[in-house]
N, C-alpha and C. Protein backbone atom coordinates (compact mmCIF):
# COMPACT_ATOMS: atom_id res chain seq x y z
N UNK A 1 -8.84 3.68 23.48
CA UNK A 1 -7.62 2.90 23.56
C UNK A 1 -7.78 1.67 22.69
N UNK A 2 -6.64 1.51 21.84
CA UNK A 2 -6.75 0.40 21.21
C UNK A 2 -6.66 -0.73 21.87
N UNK A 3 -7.83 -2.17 20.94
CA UNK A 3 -7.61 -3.69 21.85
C UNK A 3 -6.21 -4.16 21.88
N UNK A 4 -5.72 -3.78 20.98
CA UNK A 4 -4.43 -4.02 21.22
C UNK A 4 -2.83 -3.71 21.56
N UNK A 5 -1.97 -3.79 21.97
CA UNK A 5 -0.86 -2.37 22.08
C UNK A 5 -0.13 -2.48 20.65
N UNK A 6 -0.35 -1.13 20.36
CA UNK A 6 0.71 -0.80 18.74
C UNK A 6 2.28 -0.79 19.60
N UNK A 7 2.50 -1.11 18.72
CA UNK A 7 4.52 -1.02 18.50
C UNK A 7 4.81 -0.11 18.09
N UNK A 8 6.19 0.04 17.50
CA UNK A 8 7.15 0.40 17.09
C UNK A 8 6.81 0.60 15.88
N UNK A 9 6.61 -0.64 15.51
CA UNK A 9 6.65 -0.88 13.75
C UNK A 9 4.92 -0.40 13.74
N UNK A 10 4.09 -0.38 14.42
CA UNK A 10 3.02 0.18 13.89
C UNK A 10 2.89 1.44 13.95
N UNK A 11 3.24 2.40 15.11
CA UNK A 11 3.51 3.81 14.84
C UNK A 11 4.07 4.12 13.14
N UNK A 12 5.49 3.40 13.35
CA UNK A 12 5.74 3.29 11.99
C UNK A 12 4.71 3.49 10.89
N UNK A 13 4.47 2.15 10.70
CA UNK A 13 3.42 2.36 9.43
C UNK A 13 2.17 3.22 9.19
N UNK A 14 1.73 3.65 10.76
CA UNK A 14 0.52 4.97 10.88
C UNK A 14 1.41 6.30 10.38
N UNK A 15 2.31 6.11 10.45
CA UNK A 15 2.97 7.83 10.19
C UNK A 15 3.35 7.72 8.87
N UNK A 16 3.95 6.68 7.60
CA UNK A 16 4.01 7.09 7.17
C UNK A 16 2.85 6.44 5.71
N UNK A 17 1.82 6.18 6.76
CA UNK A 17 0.24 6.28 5.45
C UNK A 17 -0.28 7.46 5.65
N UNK A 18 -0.28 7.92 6.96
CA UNK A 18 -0.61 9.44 7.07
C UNK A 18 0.06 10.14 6.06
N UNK A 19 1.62 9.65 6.06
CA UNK A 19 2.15 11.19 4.97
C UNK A 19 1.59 10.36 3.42
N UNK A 20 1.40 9.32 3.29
CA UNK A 20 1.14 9.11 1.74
C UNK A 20 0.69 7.91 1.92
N UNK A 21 -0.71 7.79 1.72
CA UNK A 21 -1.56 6.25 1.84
C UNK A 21 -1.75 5.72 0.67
N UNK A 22 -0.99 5.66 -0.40
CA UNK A 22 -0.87 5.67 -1.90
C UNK A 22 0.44 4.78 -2.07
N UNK A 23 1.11 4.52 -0.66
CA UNK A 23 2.38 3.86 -0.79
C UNK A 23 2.23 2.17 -0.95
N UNK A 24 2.57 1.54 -1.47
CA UNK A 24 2.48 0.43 -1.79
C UNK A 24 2.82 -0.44 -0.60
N UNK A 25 2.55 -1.32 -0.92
CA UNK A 25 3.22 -1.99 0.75
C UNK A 25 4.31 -2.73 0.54
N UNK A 26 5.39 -2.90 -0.86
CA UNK A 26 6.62 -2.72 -0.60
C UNK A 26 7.46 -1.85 -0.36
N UNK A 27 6.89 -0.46 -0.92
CA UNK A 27 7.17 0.71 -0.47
C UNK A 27 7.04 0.95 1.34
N UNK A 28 6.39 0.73 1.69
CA UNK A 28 5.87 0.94 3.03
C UNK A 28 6.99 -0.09 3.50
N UNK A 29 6.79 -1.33 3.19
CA UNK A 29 7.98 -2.35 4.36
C UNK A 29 9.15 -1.90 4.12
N UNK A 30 9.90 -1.49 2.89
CA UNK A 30 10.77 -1.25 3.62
C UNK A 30 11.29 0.61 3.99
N UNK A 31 10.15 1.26 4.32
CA UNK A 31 10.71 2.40 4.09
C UNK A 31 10.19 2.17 6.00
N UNK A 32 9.91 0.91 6.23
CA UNK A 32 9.62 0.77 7.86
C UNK A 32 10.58 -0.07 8.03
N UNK A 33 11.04 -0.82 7.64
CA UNK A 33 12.03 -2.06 7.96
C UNK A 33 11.79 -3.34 8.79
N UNK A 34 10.51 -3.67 7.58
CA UNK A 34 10.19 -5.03 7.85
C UNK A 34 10.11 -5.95 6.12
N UNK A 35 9.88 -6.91 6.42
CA UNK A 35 9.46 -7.59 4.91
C UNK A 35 8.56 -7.42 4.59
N UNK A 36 7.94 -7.47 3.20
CA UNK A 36 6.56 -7.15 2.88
C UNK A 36 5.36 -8.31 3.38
N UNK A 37 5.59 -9.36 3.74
CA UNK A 37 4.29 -10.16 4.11
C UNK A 37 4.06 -9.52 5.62
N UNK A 38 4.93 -9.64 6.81
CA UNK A 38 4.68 -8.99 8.22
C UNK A 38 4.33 -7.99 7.97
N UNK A 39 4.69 -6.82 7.00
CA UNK A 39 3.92 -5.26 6.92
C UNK A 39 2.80 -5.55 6.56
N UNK A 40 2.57 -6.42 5.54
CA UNK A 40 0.94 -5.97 4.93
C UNK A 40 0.10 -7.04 6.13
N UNK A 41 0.80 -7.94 7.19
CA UNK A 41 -0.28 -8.41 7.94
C UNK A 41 -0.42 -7.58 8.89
N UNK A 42 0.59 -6.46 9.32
CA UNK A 42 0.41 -5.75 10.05
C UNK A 42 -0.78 -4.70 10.17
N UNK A 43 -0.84 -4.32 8.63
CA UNK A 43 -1.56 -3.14 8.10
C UNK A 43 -3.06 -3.34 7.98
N UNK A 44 -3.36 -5.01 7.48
CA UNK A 44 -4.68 -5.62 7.87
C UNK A 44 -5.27 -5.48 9.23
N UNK A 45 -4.23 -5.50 10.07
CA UNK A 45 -4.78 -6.08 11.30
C UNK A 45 -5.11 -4.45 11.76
N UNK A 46 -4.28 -3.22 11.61
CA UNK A 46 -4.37 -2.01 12.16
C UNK A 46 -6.05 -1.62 11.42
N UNK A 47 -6.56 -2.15 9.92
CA UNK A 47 -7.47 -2.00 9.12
C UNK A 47 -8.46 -2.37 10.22
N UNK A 48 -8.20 -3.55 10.52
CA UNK A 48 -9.19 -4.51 11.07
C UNK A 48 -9.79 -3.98 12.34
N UNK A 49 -8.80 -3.59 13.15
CA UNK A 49 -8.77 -3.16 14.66
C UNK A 49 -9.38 -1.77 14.38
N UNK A 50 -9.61 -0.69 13.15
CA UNK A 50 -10.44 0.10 12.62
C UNK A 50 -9.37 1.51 13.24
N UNK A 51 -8.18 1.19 13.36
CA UNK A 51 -7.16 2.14 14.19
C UNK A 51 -6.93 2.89 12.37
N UNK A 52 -6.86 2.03 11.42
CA UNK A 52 -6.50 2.83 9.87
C UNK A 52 -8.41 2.84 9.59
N UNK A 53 -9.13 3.99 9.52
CA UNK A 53 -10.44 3.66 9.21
C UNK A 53 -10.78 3.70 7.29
N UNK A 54 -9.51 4.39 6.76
CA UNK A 54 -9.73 4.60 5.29
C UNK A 54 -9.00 5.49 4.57
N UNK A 55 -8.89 5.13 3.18
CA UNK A 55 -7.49 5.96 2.47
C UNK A 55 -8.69 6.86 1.79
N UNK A 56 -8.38 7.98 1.65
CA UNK A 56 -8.96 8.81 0.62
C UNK A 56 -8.48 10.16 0.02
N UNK A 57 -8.33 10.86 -1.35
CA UNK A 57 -7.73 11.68 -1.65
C UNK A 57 -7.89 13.21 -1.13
N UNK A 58 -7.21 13.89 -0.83
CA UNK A 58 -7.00 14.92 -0.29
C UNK A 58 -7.47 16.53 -1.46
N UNK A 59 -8.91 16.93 -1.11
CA UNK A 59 -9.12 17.84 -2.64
C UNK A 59 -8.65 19.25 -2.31
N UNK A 60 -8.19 19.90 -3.37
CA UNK A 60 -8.21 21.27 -2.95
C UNK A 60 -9.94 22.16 -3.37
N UNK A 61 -10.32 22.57 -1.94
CA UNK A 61 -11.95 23.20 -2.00
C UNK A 61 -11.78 24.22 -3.08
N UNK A 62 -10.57 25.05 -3.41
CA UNK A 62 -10.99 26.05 -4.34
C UNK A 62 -11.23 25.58 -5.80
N UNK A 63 -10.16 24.34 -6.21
CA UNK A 63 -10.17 23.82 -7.26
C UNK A 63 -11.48 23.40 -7.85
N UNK A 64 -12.35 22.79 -6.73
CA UNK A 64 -13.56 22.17 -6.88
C UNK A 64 -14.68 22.75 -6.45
N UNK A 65 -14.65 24.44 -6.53
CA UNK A 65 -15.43 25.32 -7.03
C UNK A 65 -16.41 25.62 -5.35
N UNK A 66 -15.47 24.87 -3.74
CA UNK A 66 -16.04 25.10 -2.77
C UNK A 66 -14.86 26.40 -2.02
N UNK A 67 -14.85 27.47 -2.33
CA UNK A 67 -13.87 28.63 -1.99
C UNK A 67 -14.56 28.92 -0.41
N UNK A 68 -15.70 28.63 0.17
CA UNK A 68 -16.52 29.44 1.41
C UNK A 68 -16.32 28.05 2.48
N UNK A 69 -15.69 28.60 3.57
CA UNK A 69 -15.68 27.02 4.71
C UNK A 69 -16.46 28.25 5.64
N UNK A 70 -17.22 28.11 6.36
CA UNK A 70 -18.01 28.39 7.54
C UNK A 70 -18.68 27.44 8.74
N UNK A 71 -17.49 27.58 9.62
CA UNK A 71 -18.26 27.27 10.86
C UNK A 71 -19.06 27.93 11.80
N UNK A 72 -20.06 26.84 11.65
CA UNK A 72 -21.56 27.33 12.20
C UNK A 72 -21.52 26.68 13.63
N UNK A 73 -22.20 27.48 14.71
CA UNK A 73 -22.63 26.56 15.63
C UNK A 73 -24.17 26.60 15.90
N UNK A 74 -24.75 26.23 16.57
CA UNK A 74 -26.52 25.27 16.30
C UNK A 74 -26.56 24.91 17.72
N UNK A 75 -27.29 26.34 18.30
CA UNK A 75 -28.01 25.39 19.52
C UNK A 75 -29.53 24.72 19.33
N UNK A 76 -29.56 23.67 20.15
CA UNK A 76 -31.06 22.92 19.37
C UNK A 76 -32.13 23.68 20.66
N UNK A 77 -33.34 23.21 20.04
CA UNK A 77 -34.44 23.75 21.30
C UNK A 77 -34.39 22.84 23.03
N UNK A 78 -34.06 21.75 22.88
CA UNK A 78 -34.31 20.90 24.41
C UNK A 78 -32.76 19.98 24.02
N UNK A 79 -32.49 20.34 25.33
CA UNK A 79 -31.19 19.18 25.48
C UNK A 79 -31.39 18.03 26.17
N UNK A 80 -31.93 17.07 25.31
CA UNK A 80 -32.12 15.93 25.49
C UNK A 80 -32.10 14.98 24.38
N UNK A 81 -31.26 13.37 25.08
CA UNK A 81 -30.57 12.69 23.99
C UNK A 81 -31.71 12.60 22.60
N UNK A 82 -32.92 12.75 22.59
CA UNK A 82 -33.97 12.28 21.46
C UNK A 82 -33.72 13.41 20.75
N UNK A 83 -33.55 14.73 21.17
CA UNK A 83 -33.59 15.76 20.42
C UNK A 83 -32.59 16.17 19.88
N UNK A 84 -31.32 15.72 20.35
CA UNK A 84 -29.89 15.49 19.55
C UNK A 84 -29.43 14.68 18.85
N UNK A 85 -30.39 13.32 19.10
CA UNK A 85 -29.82 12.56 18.17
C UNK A 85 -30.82 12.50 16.70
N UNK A 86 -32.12 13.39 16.79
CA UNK A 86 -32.46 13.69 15.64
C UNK A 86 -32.06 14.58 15.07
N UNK A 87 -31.09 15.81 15.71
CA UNK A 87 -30.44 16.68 14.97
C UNK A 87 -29.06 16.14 14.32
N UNK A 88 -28.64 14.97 15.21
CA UNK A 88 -27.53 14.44 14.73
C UNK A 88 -27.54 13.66 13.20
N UNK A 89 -28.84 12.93 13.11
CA UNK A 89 -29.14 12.64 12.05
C UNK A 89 -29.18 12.75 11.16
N UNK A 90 -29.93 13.82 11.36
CA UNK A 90 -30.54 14.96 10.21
C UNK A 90 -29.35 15.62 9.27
N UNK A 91 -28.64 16.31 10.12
CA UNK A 91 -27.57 17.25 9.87
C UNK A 91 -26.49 16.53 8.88
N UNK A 92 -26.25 15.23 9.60
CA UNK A 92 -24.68 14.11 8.74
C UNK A 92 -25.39 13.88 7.43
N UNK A 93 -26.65 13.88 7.04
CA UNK A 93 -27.34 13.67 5.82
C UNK A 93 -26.90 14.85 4.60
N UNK A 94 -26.05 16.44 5.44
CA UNK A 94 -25.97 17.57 4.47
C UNK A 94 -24.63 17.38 3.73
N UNK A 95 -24.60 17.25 2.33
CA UNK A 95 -23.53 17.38 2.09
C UNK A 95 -22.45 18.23 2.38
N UNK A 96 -23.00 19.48 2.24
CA UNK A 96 -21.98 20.77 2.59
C UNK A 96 -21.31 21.01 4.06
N UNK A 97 -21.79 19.98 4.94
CA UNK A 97 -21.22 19.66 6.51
C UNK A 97 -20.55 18.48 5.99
N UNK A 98 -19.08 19.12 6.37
CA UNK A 98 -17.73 18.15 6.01
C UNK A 98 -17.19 17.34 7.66
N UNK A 99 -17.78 18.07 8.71
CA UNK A 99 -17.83 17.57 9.84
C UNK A 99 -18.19 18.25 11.10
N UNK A 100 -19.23 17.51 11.88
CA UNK A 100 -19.75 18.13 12.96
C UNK A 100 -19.85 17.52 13.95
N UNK A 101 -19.68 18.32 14.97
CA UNK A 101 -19.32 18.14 16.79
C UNK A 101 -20.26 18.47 17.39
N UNK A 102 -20.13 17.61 19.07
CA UNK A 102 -21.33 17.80 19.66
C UNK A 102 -20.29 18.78 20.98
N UNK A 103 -20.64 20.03 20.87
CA UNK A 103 -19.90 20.42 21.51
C UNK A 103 -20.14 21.24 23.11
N UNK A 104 -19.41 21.07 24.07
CA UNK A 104 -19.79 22.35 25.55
C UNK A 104 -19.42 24.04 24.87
N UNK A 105 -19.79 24.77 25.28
CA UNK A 105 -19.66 26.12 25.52
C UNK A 105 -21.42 26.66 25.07
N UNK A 106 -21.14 28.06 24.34
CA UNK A 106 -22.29 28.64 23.92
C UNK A 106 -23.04 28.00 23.05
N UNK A 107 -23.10 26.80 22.12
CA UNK A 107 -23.63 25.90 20.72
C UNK A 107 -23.35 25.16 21.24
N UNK A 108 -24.62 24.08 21.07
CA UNK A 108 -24.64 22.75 20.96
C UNK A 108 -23.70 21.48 20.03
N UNK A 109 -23.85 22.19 19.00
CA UNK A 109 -22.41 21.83 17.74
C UNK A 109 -21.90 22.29 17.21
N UNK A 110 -20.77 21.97 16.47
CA UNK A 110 -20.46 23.38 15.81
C UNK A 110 -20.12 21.94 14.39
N UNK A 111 -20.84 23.10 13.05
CA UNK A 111 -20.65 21.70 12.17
C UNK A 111 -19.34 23.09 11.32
N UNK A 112 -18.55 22.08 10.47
CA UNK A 112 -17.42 22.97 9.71
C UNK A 112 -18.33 22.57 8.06
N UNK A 113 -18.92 23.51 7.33
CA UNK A 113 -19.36 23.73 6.35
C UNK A 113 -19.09 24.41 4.96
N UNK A 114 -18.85 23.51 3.70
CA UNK A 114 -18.01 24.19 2.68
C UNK A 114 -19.05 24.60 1.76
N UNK A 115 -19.37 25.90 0.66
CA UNK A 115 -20.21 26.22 0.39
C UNK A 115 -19.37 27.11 -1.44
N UNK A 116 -20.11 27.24 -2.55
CA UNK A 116 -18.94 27.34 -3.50
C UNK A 116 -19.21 29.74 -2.89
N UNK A 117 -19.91 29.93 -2.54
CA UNK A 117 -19.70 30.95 -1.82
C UNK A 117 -21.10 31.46 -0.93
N UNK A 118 -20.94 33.28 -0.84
CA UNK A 118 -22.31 33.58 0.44
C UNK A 118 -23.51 33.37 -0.46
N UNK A 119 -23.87 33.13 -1.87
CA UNK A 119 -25.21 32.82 -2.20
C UNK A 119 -25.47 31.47 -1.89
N UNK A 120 -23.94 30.98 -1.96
CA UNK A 120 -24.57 29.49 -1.70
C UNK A 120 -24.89 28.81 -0.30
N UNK A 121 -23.72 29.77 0.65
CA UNK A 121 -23.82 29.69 2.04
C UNK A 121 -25.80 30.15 2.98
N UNK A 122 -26.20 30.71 1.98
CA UNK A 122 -27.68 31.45 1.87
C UNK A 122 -28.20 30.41 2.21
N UNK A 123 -28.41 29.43 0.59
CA UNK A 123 -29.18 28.71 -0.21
C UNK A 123 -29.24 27.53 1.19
N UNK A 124 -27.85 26.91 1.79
CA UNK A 124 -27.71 26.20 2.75
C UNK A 124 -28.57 26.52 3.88
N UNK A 125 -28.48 27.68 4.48
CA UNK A 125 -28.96 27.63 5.75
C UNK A 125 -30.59 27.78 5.46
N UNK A 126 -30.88 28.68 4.87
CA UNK A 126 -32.27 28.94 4.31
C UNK A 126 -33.24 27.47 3.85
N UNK A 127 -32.13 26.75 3.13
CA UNK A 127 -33.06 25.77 2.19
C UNK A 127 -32.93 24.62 3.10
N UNK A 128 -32.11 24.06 3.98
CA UNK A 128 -31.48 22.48 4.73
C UNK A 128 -31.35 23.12 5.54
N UNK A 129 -30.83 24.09 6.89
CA UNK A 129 -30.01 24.41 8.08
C UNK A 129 -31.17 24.37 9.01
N UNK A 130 -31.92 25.38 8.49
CA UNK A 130 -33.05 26.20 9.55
C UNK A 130 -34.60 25.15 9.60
N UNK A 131 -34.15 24.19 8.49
CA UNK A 131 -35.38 22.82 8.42
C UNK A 131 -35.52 22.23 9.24
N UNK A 132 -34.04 21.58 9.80
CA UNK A 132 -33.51 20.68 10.56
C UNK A 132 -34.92 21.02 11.64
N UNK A 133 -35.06 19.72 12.50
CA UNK A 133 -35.89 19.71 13.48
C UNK A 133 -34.72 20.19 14.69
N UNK A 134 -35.42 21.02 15.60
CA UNK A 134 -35.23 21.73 16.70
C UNK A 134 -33.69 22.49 16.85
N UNK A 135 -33.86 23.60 15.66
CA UNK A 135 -32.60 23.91 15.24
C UNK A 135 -33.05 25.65 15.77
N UNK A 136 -32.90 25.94 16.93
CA UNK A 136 -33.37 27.25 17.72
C UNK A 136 -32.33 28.46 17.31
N UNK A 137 -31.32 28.21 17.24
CA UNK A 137 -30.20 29.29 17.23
C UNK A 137 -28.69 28.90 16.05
N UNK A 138 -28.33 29.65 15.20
CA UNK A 138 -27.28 29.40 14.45
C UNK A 138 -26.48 30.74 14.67
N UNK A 139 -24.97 30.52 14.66
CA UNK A 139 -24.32 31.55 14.74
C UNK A 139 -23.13 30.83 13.62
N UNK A 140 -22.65 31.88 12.63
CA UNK A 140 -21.62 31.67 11.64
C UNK A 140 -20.22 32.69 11.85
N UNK A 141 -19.77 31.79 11.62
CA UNK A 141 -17.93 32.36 11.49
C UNK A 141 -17.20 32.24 10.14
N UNK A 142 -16.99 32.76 9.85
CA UNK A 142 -16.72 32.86 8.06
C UNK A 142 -15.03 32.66 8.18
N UNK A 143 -14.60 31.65 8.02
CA UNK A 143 -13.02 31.26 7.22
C UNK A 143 -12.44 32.68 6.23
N UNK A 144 -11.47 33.13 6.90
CA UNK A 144 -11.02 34.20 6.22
C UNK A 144 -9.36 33.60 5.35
N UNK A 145 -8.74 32.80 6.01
CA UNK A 145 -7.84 32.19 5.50
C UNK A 145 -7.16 30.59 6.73
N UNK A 146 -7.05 29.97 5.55
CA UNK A 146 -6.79 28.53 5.81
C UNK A 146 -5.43 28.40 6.59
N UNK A 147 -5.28 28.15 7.98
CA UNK A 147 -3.70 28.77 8.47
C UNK A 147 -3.23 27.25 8.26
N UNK A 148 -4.02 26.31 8.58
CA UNK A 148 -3.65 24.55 8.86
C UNK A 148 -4.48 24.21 8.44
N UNK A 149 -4.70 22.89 8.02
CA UNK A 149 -5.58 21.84 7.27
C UNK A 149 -5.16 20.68 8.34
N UNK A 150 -6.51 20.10 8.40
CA UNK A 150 -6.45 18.60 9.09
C UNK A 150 -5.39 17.97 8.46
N UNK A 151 -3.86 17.21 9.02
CA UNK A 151 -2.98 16.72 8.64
C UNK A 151 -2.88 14.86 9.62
N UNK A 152 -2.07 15.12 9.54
CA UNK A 152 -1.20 13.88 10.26
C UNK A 152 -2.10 14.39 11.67
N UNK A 153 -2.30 12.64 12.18
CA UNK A 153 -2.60 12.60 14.25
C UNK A 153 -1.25 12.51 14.63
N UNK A 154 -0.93 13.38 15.65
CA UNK A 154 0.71 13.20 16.63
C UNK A 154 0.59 12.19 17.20
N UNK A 155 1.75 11.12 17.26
CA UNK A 155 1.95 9.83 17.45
C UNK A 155 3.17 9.75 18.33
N UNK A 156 3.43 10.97 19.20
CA UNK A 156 4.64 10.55 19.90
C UNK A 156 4.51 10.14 21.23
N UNK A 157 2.88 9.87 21.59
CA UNK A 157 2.49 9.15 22.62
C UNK A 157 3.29 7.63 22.67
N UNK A 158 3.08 7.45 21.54
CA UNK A 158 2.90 6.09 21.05
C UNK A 158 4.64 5.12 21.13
N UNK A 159 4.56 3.84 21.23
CA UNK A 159 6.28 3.79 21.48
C UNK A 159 6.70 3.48 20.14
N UNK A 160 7.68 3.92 19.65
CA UNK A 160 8.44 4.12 18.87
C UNK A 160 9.96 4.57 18.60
């Protein structure tokens, strides 16, 4: 929960940097309907409060020669915080883990992994995966097609 309560006008401005964080912040005030000094102190303060954590460009994986996403899950050998949080470590250090969870069911995590294909998906688990300290069990699920992409967070909790 945020320290502070968002508004109106901050839903606002979270929804539409979500659709395009490239918008200027006269663009942004008034496509929210405020003036541009209250928007951009607004937008500091949402920065600040770490509720906006960062703008960054959106790649397409095939373009940039990563066509293979595979989620893996990784049970470790002992479930205990020392032995997870050296796998936790370890693991955020791999480039090709675009993001990983500490998760309940059958795996301990399940990390989402982009790879430019299965030699390279190999090279990963073989050369970095199976290194990792107390890395007992891996099971892979191979991305057959992309139905949704991480988009916009739903904000209709929020008052607006």
């Amino acid at each position: 929960m945020p320290n502070f309560k968002l508004d109106a006008f901050d839903r606002k401005i979270l929804e539409a940097l979500q659709r395009d964080g490239r918008l200027s912040n006269v663009q942004l005030a008034d496509e929210i309907g405020l003036s541009a000094s209250p928007c951009l102190r607004r937008v500091r303060l949402l920065e600040e409060a770490g509720v906006i954590r960062g703008y960054q460009a959106t790649l397409d994986r095939d373009e940039v020669g990563l066509g293979m996403m595979v989620f893996v899950g990784v049970k470790v050998e002992r479930h205990n915080d020392t032995e997870a949080n050296v796998f936790r470590e370890a693991v955020t250090a791999l480039p090709e883990v675009i993001s990983a969870f500490l998760v309940s069911g059958e795996s301990d995590f399940l990390l989402q992994v982009v790879v430019p294909d299965l030699r390279g998906y190999e090279r990963f688990v073989t050369g970095s995966l199976l290194k990792l300290p107390g890395v007992r069990d891996i099971r892979s699920n191979f991305a057959i097609q992309t139905v949704k992409t991480p988009g916009a967070l739903p904000l209709g909790h929020l008052p607006g």
